[in-house]
N, C-alpha and C. Protein backbone atom coordinates (compact mmCIF):
# COMPACT_ATOMS: atom_id res chain seq x y z
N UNK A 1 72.51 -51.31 92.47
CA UNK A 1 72.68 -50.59 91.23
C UNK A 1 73.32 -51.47 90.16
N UNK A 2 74.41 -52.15 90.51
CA UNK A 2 75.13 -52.90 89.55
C UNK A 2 74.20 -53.98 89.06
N UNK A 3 73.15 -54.31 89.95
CA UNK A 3 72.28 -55.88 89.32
C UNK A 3 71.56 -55.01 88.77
N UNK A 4 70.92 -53.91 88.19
CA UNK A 4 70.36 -53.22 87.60
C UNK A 4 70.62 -53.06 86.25
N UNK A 5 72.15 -52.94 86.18
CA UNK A 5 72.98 -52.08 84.51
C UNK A 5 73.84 -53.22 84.02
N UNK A 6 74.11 -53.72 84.76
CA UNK A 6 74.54 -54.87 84.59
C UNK A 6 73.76 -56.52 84.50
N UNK A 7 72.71 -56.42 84.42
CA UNK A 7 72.16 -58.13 85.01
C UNK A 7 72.40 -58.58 84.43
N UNK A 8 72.50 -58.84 82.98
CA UNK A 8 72.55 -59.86 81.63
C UNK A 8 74.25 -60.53 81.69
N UNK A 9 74.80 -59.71 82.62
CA UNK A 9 76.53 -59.80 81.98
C UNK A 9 76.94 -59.41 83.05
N UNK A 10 78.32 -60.57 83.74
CA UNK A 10 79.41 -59.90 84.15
C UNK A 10 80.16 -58.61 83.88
N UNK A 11 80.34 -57.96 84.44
CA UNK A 11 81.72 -56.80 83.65
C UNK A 11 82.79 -56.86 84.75
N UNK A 12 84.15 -56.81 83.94
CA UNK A 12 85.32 -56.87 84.70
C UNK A 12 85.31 -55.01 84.67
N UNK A 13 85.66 -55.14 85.95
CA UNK A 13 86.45 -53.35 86.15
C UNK A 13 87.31 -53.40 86.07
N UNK A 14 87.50 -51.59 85.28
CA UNK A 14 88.76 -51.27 84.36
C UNK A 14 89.51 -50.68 85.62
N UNK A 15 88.81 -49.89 86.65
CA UNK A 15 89.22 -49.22 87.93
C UNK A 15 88.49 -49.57 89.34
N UNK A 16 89.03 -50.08 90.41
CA UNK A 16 88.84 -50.38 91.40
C UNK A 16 88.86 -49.12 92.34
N UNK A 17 87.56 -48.40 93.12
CA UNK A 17 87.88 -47.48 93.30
C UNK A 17 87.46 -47.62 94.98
N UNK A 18 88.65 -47.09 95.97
CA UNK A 18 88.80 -47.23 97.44
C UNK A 18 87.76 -45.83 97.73
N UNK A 19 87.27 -45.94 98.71
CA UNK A 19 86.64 -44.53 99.23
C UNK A 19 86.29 -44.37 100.74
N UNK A 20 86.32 -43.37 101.37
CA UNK A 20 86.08 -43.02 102.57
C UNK A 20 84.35 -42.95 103.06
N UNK A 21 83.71 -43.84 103.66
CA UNK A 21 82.40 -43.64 103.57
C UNK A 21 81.92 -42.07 104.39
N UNK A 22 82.89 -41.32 104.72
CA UNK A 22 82.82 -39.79 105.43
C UNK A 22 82.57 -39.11 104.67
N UNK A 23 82.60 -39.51 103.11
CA UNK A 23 82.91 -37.89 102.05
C UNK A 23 81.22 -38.27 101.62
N UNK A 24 80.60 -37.69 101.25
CA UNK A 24 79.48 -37.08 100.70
C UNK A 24 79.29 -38.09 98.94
N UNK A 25 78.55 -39.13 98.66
CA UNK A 25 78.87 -39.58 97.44
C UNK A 25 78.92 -38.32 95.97
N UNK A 26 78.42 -37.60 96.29
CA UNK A 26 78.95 -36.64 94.83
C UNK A 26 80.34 -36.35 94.68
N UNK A 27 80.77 -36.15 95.96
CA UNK A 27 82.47 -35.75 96.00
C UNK A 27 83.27 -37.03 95.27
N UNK A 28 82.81 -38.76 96.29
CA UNK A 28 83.37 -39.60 95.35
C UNK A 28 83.61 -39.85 94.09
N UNK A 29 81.96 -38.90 93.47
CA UNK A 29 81.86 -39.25 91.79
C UNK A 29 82.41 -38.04 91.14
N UNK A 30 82.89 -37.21 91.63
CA UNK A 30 83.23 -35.90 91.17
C UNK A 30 84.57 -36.43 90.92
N UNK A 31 85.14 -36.96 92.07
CA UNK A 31 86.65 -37.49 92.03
C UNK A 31 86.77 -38.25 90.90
N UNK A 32 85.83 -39.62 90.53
CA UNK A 32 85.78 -40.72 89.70
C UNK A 32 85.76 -39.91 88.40
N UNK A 33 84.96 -38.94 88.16
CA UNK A 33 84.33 -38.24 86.98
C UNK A 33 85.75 -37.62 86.44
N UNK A 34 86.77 -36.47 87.14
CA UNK A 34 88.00 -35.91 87.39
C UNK A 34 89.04 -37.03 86.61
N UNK A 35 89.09 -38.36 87.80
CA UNK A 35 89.85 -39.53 86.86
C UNK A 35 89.72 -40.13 85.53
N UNK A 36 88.58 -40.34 85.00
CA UNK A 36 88.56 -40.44 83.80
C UNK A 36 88.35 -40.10 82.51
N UNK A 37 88.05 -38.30 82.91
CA UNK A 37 88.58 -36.97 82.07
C UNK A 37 90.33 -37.13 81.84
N UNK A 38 91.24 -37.63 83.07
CA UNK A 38 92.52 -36.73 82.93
C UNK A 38 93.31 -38.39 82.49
N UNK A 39 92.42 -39.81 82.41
CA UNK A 39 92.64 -40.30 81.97
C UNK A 39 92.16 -40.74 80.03
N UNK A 40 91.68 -39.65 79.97
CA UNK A 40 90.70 -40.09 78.99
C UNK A 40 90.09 -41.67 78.58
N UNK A 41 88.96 -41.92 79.82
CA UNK A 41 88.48 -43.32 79.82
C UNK A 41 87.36 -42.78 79.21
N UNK A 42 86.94 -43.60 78.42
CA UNK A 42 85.29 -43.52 77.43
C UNK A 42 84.09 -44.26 78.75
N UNK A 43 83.22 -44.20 77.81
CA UNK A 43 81.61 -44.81 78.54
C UNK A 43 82.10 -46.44 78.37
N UNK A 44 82.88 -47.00 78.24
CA UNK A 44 83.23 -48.05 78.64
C UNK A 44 83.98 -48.87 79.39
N UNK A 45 84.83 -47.67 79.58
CA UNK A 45 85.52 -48.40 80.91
C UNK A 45 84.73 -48.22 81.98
N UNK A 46 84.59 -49.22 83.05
CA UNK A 46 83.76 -49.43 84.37
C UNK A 46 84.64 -49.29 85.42
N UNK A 47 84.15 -48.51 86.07
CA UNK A 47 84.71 -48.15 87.69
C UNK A 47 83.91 -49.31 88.54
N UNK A 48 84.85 -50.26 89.74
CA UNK A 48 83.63 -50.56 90.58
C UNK A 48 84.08 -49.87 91.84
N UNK A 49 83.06 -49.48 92.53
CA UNK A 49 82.74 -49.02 93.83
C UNK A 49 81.90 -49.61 95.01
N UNK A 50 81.82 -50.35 95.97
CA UNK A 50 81.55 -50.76 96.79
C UNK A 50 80.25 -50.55 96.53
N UNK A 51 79.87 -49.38 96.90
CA UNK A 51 78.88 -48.48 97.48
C UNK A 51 77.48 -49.06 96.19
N UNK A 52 77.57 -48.95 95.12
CA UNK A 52 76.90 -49.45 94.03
C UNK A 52 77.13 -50.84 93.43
N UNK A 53 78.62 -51.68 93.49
CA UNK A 53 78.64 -52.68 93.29
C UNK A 53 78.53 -54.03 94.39
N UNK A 54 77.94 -54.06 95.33
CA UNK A 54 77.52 -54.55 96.06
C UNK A 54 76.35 -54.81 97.06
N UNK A 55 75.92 -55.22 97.39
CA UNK A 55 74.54 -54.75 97.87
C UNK A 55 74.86 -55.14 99.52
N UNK A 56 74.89 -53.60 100.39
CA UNK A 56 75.15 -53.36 101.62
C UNK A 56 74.28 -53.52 102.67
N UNK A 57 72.98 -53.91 101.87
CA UNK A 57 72.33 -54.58 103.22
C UNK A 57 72.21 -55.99 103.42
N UNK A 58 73.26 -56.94 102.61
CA UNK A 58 73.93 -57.88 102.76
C UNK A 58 74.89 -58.62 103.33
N UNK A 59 75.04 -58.50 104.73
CA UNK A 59 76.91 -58.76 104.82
C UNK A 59 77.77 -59.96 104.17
N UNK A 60 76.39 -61.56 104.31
CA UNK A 60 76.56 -62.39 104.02
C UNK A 60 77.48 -62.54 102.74
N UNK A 61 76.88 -61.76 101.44
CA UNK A 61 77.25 -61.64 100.64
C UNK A 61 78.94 -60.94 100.45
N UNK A 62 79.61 -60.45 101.00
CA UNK A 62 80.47 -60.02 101.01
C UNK A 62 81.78 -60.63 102.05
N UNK A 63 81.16 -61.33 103.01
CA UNK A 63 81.87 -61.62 103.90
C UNK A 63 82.32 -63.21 104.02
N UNK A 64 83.50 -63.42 103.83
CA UNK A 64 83.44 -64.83 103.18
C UNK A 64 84.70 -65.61 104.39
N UNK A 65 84.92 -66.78 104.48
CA UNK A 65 86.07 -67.35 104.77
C UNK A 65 86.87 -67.22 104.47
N UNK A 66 87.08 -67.62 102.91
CA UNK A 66 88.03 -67.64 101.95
C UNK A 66 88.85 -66.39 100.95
N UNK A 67 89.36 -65.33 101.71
CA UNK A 67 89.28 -64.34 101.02
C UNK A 67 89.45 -63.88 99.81
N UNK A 68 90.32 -64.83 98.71
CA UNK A 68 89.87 -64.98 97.65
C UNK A 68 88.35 -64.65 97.01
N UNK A 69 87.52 -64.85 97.39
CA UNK A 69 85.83 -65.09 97.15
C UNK A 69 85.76 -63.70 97.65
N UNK A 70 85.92 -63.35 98.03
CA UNK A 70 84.97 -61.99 98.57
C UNK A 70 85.07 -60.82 97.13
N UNK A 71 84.18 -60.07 97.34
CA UNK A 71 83.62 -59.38 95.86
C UNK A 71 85.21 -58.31 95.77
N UNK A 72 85.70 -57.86 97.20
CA UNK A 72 86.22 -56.86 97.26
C UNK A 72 87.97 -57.25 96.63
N UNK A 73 87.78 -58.07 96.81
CA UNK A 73 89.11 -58.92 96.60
C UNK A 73 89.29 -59.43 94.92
N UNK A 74 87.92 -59.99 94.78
CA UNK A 74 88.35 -60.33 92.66
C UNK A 74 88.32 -59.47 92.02
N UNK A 75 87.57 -57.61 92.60
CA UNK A 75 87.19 -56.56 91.96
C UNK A 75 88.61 -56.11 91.83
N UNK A 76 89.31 -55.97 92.87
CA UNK A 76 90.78 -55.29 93.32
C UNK A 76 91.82 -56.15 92.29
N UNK A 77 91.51 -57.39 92.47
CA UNK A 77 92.35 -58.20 91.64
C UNK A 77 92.75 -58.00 89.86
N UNK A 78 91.17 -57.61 89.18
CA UNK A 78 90.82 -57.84 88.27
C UNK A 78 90.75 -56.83 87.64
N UNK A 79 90.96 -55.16 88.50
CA UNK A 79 90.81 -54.03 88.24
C UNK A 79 92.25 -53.98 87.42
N UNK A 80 92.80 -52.59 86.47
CA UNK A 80 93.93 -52.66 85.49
C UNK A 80 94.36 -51.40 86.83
N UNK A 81 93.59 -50.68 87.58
CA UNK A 81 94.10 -49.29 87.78
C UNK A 81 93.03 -49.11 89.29
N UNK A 82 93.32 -48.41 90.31
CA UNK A 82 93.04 -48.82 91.84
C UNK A 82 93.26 -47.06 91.81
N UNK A 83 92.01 -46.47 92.27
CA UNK A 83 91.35 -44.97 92.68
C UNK A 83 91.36 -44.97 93.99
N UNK A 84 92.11 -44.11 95.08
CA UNK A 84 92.00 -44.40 96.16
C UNK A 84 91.66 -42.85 96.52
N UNK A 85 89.87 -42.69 96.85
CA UNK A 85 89.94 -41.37 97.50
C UNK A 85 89.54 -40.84 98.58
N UNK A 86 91.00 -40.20 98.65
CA UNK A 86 91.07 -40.06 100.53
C UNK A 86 90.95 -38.31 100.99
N UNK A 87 90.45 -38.22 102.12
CA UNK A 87 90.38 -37.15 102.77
C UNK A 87 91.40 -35.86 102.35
């Protein structure tokens, strides 16, 4: 999804968002949707999420030596604000 809306351009995320792969993805986005109503974030701040910002039938891609490098790690880094939604 992200090489889709994104291809032309990097985007740094404004929110790094943790999730339980058990919950149903509408619930995740219901949650995400919830957070940036009660934060009032516009159509420009970017959430990243695993699930869409990465491509999971990849491991290669994600799974690195150096953990620095790994997607999950510069997203977390680079995020201003960390969504963690749990059970």
């Amino acid at each position: 999804y992200a090489e889709l809306v994104a291809a032309a351009r990097r985007v740094k995320p404004r929110v790094f968002v943790s999730h339980a792969w058990l919950h149903a993805v509408l619930r995740t986005l219901a949650v995400v949707r919830q957070h940036a109503q009660d934060r009032e974030l516009g159509p420009n701040d970017t959430y990243w999420i695993c699930a869409f910002a990465i491509r999971q039938h990849d491991p290669a891609a994600v799974i690195t030596e150096h953990i620095p490098d790994a997607p999950f790690y510069k997203a977390a880094e680079e995020a201003g604000m960390m969504l963690i939604v749990a059970s």
